[in-house]
C-alpha atoms as a PDB file:
ATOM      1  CA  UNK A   1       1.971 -18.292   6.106  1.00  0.00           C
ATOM      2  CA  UNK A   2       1.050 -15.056   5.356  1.00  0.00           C
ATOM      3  CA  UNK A   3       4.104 -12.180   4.659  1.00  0.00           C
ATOM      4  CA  UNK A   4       3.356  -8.610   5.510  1.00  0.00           C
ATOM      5  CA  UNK A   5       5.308  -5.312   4.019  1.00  0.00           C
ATOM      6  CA  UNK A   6       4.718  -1.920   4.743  1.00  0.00           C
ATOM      7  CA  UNK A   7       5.226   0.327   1.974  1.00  0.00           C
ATOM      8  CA  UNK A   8       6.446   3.971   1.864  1.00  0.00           C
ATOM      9  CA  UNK A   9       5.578   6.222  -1.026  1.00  0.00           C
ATOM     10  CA  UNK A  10       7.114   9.574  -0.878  1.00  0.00           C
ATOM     11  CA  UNK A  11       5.504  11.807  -3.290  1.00  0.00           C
ATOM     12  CA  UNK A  12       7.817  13.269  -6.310  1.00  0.00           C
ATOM     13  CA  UNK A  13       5.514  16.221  -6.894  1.00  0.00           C
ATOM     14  CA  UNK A  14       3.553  19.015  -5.222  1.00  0.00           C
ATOM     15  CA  UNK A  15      -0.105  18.148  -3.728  1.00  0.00           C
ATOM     16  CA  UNK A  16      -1.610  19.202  -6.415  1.00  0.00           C
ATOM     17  CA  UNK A  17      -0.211  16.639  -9.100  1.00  0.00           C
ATOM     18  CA  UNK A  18      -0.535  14.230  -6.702  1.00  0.00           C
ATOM     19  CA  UNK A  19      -4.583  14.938  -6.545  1.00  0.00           C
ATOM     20  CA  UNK A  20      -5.147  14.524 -10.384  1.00  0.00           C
ATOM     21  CA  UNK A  21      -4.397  10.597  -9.726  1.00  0.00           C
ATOM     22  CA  UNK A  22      -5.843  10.359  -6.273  1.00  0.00           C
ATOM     23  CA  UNK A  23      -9.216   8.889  -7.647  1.00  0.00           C
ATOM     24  CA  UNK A  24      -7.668   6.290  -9.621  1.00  0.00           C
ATOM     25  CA  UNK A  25      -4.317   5.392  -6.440  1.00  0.00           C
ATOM     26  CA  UNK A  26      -7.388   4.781  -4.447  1.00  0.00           C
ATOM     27  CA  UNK A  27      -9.716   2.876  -6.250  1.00  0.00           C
ATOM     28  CA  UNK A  28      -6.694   0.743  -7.089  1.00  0.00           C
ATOM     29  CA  UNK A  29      -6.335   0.507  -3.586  1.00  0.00           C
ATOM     30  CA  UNK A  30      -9.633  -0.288  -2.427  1.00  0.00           C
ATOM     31  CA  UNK A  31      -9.605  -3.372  -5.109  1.00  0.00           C
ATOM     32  CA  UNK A  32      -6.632  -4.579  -2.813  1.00  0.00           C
ATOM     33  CA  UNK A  33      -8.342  -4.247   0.351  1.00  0.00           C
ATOM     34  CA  UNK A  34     -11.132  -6.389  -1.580  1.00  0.00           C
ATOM     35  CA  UNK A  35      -8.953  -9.376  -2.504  1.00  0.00           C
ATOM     36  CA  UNK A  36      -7.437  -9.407   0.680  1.00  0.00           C
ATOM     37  CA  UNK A  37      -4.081  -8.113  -0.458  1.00  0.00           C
ATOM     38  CA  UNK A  38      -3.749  -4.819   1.933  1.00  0.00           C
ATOM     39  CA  UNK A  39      -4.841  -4.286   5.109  1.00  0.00           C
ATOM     40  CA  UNK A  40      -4.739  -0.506   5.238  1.00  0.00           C
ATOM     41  CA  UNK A  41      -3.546   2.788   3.402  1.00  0.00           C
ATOM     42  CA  UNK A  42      -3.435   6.079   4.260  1.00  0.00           C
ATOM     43  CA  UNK A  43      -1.128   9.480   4.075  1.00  0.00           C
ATOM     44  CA  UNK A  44       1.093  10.674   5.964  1.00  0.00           C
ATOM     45  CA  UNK A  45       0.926  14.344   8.140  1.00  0.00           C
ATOM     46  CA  UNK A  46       1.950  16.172   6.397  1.00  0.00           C
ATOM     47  CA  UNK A  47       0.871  15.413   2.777  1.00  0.00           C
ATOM     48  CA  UNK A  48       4.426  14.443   1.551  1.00  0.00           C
ATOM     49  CA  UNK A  49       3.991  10.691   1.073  1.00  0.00           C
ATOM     50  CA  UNK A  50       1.944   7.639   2.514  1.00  0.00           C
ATOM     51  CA  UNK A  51       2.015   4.491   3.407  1.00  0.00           C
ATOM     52  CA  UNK A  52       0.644   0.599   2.498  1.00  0.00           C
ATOM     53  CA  UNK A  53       0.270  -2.387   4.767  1.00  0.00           C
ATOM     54  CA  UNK A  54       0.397  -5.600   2.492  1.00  0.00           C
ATOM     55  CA  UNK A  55      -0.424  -9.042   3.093  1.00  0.00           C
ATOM     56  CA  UNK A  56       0.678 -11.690   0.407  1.00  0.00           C
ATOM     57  CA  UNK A  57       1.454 -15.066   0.360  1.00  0.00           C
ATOM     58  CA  UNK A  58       4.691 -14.475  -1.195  1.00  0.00           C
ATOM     59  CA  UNK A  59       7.191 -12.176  -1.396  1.00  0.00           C
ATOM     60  CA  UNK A  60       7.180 -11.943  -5.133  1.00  0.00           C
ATOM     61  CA  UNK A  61       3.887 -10.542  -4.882  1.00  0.00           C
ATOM     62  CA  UNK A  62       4.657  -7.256  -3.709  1.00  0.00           C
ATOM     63  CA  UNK A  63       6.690  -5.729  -6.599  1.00  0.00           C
ATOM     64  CA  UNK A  64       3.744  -6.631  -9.069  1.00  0.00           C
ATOM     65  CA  UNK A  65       1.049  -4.896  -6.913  1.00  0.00           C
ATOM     66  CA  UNK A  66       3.355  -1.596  -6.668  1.00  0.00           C
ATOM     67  CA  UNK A  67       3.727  -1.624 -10.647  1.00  0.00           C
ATOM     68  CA  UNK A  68       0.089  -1.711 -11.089  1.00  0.00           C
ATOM     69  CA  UNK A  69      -0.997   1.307  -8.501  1.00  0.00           C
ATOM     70  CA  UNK A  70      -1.960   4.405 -10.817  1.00  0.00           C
ATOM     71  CA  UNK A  71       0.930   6.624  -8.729  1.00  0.00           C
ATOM     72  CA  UNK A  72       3.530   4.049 -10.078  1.00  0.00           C
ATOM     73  CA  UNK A  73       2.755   3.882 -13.320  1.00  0.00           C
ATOM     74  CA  UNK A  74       2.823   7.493 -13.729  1.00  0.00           C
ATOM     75  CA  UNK A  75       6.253   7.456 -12.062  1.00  0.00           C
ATOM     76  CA  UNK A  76       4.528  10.261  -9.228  1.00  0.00           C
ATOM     77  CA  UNK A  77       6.105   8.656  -5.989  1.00  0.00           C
ATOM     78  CA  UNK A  78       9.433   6.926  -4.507  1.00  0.00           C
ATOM     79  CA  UNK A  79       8.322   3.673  -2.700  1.00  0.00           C
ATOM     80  CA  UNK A  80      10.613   1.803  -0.283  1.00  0.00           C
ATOM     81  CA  UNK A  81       9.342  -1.710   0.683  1.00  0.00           C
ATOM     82  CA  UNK A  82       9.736  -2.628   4.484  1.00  0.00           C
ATOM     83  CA  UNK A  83       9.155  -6.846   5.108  1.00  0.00           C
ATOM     84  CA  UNK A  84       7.310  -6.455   8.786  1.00  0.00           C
ATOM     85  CA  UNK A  85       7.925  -9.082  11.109  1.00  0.00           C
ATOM     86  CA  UNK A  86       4.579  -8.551  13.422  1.00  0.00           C
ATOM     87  CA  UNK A  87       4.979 -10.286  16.621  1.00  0.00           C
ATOM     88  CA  UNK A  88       3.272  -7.760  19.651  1.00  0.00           C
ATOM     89  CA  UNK A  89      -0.588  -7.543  19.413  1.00  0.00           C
ATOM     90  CA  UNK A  90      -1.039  -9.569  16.544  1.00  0.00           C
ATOM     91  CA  UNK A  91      -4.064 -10.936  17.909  1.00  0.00           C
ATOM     92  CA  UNK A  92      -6.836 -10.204  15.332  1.00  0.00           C
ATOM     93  CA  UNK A  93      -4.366  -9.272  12.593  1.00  0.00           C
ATOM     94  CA  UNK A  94      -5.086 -12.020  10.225  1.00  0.00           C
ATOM     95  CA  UNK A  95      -9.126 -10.982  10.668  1.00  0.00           C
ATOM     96  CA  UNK A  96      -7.762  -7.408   9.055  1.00  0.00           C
ATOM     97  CA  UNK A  97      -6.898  -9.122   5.751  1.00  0.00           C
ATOM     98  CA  UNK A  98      -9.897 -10.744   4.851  1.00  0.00           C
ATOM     99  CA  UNK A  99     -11.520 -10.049   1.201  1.00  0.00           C
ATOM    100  CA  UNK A 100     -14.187  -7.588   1.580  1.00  0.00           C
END
């Protein structure tokens, strides 16, 4: 059964730092949405941070996926990692995290 986990990065740096990584945060990202491993991204208004909706198999996975995002690795954000318990209007959800 899949597990789902909304991430929160809050951004340690002014816009501007945070855009000479963007290219490489969201390519990283878009591999994920690929394999099936997030079901959507996006930042938050205003620009001080964003969020990640993950779907693994196992909890274990979502630590390893953080450490590889570009922002991580150049230490550039705070993330806090939220398990989600979906239960309203899931209908369709699982159709969301199909590889692409």
């Amino acid at each position: 059964m899949a597990l789902y986990a909304f991430v929160v990065l809050k951004y340690r740096y002014p816009l501007e730092r945070m855009q000479q990584t963007l290219d490489r945060h969201r390519a990283y990202l878009r591999e994920l949405l690929a394999q099936g491993k997030m079901i959507a991204s996006g930042p938050f208004v205003p620009r001080e941070g964003g969020a990640l909706l993950l779907r693994v198999e196992d909890e274990s996975e979502i630590q390893p996926i953080l450490d590889k995002d570009p922002f991580q690795v150049e230490r550039l954000v705070e993330t806090t990692i939220h398990r989600w318990a979906p239960n309203i209007g899931t209908e369709g959800l699982e159709s969301l995290a199909v590889p692409r």
